[in-house]
N, C-alpha and C. Protein backbone atom coordinates (compact mmCIF):
# COMPACT_ATOMS: atom_id res chain seq x y z
N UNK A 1 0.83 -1.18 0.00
CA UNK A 1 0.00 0.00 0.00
C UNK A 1 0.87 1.25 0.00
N UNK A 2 1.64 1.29 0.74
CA UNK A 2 2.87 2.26 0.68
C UNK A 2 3.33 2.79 -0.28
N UNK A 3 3.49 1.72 -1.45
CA UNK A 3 3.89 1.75 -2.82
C UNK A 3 3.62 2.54 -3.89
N UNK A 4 2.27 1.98 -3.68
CA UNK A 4 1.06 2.70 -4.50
C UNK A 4 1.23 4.39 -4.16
N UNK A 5 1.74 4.97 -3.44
CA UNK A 5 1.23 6.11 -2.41
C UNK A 5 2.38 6.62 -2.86
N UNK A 6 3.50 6.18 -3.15
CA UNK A 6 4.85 7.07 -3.44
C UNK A 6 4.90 6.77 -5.04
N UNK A 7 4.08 5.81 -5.92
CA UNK A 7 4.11 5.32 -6.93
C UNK A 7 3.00 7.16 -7.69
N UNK A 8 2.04 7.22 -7.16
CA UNK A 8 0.98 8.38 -7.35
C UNK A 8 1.74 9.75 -7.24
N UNK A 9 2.59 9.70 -5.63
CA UNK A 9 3.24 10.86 -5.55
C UNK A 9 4.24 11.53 -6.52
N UNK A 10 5.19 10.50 -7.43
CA UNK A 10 5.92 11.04 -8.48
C UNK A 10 5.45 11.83 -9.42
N UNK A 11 4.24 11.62 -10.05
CA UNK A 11 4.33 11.81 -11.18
C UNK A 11 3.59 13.53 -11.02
N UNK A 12 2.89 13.45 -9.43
CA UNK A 12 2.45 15.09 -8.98
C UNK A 12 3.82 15.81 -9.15
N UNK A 13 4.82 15.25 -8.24
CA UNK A 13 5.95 16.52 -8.06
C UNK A 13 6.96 16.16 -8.82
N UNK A 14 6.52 15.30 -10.23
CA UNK A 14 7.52 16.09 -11.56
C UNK A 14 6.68 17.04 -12.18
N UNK A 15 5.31 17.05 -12.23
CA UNK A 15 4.43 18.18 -12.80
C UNK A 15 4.62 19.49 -12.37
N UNK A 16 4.89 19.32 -10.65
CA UNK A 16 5.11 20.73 -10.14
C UNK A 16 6.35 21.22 -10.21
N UNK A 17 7.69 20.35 -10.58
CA UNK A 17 8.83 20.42 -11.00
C UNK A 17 9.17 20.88 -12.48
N UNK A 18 7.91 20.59 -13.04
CA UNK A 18 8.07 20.84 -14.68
C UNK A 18 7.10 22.33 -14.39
N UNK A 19 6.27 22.71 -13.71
CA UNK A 19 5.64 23.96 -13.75
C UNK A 19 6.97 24.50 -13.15
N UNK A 20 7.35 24.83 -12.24
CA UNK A 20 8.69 25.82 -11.47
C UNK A 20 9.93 25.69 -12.84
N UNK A 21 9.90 24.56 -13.62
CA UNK A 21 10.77 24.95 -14.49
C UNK A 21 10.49 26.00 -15.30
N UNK A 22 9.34 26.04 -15.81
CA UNK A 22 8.95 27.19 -16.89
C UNK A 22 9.50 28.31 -17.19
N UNK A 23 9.66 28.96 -17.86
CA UNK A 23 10.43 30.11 -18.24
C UNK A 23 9.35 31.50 -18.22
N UNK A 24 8.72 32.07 -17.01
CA UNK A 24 8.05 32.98 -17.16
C UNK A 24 7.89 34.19 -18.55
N UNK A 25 6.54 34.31 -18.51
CA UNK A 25 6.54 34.82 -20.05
C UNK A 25 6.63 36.13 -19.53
N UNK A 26 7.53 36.74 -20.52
CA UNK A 26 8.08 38.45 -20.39
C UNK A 26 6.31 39.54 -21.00
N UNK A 27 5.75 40.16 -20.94
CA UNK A 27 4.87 41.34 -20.74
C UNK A 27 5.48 41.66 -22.32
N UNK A 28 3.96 42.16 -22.84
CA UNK A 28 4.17 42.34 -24.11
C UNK A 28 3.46 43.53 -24.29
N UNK A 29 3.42 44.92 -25.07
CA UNK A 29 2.52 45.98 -25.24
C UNK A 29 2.53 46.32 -24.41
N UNK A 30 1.46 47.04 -23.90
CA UNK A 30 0.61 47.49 -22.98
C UNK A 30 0.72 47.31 -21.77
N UNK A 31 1.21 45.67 -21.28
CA UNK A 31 1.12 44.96 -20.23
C UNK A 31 2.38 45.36 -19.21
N UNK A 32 3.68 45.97 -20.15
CA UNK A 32 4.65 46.43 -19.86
C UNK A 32 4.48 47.02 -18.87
N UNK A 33 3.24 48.12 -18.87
CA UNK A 33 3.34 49.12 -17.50
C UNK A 33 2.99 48.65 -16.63
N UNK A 34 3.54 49.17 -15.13
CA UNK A 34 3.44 48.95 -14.19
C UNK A 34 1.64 49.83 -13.47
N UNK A 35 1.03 49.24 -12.90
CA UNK A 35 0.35 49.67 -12.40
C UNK A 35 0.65 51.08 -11.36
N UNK A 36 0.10 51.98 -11.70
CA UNK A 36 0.63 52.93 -10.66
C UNK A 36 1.64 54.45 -11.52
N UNK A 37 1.84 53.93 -12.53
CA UNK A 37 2.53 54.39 -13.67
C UNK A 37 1.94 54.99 -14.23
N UNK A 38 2.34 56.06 -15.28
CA UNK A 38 2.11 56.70 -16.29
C UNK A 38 3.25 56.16 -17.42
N UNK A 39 2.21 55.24 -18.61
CA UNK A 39 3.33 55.08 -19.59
C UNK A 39 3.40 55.63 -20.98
N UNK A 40 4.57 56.14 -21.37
CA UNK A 40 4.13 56.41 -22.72
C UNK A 40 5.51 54.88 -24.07
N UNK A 41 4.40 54.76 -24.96
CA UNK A 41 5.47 54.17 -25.90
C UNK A 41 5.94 54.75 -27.07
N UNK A 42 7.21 54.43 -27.66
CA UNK A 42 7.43 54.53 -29.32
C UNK A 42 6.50 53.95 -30.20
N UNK A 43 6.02 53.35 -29.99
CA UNK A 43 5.25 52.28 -31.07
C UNK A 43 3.84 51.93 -30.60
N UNK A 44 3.05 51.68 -31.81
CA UNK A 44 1.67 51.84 -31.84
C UNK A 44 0.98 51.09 -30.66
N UNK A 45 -0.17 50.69 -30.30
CA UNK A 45 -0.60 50.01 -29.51
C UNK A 45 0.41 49.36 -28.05
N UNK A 46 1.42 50.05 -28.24
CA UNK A 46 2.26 50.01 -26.51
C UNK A 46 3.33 49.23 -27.01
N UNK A 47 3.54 49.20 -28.11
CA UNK A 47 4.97 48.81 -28.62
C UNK A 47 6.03 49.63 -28.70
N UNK A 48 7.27 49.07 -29.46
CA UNK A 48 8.18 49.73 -28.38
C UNK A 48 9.12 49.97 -27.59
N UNK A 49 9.84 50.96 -27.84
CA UNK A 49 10.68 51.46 -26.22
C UNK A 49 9.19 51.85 -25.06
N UNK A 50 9.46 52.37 -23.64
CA UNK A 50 8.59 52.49 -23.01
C UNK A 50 9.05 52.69 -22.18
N UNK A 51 8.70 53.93 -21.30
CA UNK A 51 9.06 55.11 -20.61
C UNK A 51 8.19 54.70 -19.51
N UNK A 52 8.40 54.75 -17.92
CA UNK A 52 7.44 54.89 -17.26
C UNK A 52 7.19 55.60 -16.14
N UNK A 53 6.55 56.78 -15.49
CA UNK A 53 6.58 57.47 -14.70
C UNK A 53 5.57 57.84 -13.68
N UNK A 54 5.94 58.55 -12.54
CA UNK A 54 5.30 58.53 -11.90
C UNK A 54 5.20 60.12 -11.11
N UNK A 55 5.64 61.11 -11.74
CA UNK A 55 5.32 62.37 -11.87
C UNK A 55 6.02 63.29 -12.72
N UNK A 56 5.62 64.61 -12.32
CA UNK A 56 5.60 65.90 -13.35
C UNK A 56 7.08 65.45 -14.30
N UNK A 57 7.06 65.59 -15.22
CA UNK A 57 8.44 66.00 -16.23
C UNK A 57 8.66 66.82 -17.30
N UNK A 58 9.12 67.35 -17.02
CA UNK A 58 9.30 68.76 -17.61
C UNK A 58 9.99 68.39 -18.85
N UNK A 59 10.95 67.34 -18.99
CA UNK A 59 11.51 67.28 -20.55
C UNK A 59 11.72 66.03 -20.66
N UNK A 60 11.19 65.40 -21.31
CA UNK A 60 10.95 63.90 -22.24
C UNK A 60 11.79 63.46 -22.72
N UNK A 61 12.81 64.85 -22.97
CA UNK A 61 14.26 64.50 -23.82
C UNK A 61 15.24 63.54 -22.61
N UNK A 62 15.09 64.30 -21.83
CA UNK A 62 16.06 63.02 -20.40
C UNK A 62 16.03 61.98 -20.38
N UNK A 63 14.44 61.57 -20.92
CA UNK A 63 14.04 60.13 -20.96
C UNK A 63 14.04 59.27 -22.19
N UNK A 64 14.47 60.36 -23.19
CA UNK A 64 14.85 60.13 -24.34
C UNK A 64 13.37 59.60 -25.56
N UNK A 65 12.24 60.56 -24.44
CA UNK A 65 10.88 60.01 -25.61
C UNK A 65 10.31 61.23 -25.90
N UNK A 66 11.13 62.74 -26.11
CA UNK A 66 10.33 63.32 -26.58
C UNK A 66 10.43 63.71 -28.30
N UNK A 67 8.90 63.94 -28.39
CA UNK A 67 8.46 63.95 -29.84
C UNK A 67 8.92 62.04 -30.41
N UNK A 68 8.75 61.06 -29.23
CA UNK A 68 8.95 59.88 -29.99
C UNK A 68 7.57 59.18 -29.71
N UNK A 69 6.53 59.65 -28.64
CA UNK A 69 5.33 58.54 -28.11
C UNK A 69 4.40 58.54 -29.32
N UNK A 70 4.15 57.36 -29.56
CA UNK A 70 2.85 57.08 -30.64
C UNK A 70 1.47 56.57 -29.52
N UNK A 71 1.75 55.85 -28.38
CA UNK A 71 0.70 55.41 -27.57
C UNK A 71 1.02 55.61 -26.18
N UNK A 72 0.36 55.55 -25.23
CA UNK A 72 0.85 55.70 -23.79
C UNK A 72 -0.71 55.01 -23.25
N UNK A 73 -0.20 54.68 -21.58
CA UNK A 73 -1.29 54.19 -20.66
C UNK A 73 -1.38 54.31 -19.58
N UNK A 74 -2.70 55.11 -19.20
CA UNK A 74 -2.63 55.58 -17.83
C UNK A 74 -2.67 55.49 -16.70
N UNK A 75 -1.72 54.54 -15.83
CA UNK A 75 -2.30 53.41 -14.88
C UNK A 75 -2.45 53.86 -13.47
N UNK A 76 -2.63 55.35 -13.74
CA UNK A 76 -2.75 55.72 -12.52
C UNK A 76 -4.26 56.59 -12.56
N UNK A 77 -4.92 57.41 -10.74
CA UNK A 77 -5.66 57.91 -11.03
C UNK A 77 -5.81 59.33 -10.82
N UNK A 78 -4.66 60.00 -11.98
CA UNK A 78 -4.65 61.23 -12.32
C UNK A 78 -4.76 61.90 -13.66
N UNK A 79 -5.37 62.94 -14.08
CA UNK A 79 -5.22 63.35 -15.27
C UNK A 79 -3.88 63.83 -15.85
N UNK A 80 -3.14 63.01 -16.63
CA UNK A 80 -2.28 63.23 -17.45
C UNK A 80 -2.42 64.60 -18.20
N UNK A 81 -1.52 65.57 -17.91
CA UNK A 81 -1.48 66.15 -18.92
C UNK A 81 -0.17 66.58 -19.82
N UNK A 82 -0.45 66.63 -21.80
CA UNK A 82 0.81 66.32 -22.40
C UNK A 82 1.09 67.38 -23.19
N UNK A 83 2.19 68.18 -22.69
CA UNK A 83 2.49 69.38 -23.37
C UNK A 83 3.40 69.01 -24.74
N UNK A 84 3.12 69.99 -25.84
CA UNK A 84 3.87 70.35 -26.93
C UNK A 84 5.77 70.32 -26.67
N UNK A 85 5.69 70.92 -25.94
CA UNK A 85 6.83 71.56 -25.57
C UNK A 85 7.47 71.34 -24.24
N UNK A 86 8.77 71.26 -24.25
CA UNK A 86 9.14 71.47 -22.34
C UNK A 86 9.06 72.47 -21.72
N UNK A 87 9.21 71.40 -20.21
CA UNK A 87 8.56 72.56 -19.21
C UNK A 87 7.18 73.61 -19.20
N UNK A 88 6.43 72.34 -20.05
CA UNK A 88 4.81 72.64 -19.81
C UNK A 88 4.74 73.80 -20.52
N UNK A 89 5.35 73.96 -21.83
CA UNK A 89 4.98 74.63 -22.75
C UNK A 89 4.31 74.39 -23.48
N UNK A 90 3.93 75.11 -24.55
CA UNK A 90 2.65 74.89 -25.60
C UNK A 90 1.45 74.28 -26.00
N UNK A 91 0.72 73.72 -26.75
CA UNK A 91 -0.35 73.36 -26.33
C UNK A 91 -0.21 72.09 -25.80
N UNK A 92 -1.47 71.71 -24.98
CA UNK A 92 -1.51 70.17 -24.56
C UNK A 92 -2.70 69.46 -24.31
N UNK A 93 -2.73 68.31 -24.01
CA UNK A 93 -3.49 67.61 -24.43
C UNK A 93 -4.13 66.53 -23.13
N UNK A 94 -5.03 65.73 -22.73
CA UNK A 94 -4.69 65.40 -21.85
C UNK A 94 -4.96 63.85 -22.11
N UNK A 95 -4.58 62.51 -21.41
CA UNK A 95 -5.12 61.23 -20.62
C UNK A 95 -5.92 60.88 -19.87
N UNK A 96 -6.86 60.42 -19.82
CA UNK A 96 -7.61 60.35 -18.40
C UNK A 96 -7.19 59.16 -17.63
N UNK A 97 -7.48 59.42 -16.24
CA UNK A 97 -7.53 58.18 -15.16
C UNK A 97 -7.56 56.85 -16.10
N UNK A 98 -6.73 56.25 -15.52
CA UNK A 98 -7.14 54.47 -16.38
C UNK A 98 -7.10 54.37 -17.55
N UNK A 99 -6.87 55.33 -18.61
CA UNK A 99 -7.06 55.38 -20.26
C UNK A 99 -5.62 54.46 -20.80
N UNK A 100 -6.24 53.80 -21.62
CA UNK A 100 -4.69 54.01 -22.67
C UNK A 100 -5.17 53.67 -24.08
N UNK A 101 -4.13 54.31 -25.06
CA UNK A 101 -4.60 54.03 -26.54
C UNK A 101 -3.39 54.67 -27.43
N UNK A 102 -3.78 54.39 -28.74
CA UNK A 102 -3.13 55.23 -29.94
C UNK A 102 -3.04 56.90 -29.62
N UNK A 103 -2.49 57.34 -30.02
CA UNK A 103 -2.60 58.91 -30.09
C UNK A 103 -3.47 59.43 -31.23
N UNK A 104 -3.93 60.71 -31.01
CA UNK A 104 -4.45 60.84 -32.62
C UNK A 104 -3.27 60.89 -33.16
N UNK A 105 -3.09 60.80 -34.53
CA UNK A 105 -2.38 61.07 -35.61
C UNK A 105 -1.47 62.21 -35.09
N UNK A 106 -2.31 63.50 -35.63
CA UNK A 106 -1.70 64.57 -35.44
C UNK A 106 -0.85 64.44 -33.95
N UNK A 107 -1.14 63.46 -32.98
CA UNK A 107 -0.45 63.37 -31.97
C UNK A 107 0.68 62.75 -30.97
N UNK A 108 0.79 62.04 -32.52
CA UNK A 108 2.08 61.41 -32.50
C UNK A 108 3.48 61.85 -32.79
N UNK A 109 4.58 61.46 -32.39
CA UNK A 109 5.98 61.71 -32.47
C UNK A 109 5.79 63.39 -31.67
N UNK A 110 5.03 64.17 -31.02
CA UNK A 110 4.12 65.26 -30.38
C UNK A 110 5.20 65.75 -29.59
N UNK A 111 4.81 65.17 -28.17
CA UNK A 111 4.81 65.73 -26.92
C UNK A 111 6.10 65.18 -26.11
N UNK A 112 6.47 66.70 -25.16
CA UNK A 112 8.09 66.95 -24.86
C UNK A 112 7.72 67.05 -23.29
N UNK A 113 6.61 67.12 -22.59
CA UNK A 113 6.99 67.23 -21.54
C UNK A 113 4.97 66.79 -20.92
N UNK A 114 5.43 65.83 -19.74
CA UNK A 114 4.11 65.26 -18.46
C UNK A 114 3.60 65.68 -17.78
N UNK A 115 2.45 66.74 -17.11
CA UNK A 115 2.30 66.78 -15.88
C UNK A 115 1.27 65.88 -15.04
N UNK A 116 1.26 65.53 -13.91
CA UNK A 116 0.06 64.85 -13.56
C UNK A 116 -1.05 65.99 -12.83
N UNK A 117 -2.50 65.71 -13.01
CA UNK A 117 -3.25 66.76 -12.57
C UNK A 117 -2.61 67.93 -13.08
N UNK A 118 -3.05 68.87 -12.70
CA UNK A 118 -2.93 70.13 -12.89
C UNK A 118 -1.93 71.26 -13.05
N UNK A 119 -1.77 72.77 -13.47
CA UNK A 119 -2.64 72.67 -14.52
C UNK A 119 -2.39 72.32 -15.46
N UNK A 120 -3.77 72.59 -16.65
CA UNK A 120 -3.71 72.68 -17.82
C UNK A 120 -2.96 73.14 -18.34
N UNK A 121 -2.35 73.11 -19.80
CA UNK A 121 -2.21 74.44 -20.54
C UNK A 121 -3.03 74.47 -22.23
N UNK A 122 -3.26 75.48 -22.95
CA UNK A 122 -3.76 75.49 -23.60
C UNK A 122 -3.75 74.84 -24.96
N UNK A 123 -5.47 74.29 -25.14
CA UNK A 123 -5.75 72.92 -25.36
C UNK A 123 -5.16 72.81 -27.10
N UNK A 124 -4.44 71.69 -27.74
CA UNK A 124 -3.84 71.69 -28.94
C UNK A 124 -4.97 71.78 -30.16
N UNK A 125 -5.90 71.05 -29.69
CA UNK A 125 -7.55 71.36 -30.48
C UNK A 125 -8.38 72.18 -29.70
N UNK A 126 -9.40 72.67 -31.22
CA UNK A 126 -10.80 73.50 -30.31
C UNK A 126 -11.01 72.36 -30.39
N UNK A 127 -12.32 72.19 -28.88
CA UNK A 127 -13.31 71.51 -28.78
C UNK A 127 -14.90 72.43 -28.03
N UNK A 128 -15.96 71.86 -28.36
CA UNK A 128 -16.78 72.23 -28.46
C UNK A 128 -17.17 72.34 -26.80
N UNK A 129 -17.04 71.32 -26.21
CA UNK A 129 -16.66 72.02 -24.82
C UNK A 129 -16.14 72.92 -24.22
N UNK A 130 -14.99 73.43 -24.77
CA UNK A 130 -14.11 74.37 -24.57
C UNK A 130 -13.23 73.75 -23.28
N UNK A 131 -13.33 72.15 -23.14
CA UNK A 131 -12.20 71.43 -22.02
C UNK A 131 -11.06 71.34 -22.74
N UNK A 132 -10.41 70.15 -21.92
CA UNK A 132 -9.32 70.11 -22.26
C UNK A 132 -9.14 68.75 -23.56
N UNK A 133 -8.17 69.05 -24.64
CA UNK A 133 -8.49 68.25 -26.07
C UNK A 133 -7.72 66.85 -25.16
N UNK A 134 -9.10 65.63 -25.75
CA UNK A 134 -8.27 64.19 -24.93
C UNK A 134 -7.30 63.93 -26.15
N UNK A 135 -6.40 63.09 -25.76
CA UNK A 135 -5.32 62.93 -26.92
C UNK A 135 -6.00 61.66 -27.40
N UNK A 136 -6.37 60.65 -27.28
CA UNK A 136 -7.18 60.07 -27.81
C UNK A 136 -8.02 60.00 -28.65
N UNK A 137 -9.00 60.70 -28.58
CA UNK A 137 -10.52 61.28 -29.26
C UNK A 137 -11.53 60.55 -28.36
């Protein structure tokens, strides 16, 4: 009876020996960011180099992504906002809480500098609201 019992037990803890072997799968797109983060990428849908932060930055160039983001994701819960220019110059645009996506067009290879929350600066599109233009649509 004994037998039987260590005969059953093998073939569990080579399974759990063959799971701990596995080679964890590396984060692909999107998945890259860290929760808690603000990310932006080079490449479409979160492809990519990929930048990730967690407040104000005044120049994108340090981080070596400005005028390079095609997509970003917002994993935090603040309004992103994405200036033209450094040091929260020129127009900008914003992210919302939890968002992520493509940029518009026109809003790609763009933006030089992050703030989180507030403020604004003035919006890169009219909109009919007169808020702030989402970079999205």
């Amino acid at each position: 009876m004994g037998k039987k019992l260590h005969l059953l037990a093998l073939p569990v803890a080579a399974a759990a020996l063959a799971a701990l072997a596995s080679p964890a799968q590396a984060a692909t797109g999107y998945d890259r960011c860290q929760d808690g983060y603000y990310c932006m990428f080079s490449g479409l849908d979160g492809t990519g180099d990929i930048i990730q932060i967690q407040g104000d930055t005044p120049d994108l160039a340090a981080l070596n992504m400005a005028d390079r983001a095609k997509s970003d994701w917002n994993r935090t819960d603040s309004f992103i906002h994405l200036f033209s220019e450094a040091n929260y110059d020129g127009c900008a645009a914003v992210t919302s809480p939890r968002d992520k996506g493509n940029f518009f067009s026109s809003f790609r290879d763009f933006f030089d500098s992050v703030r989180f929350n507030g403020p604004n600066g003035p919006s890169c599109l009219f909109t009919i609201k007169g808020g702030a233009t989402d970079s999205h649509g």
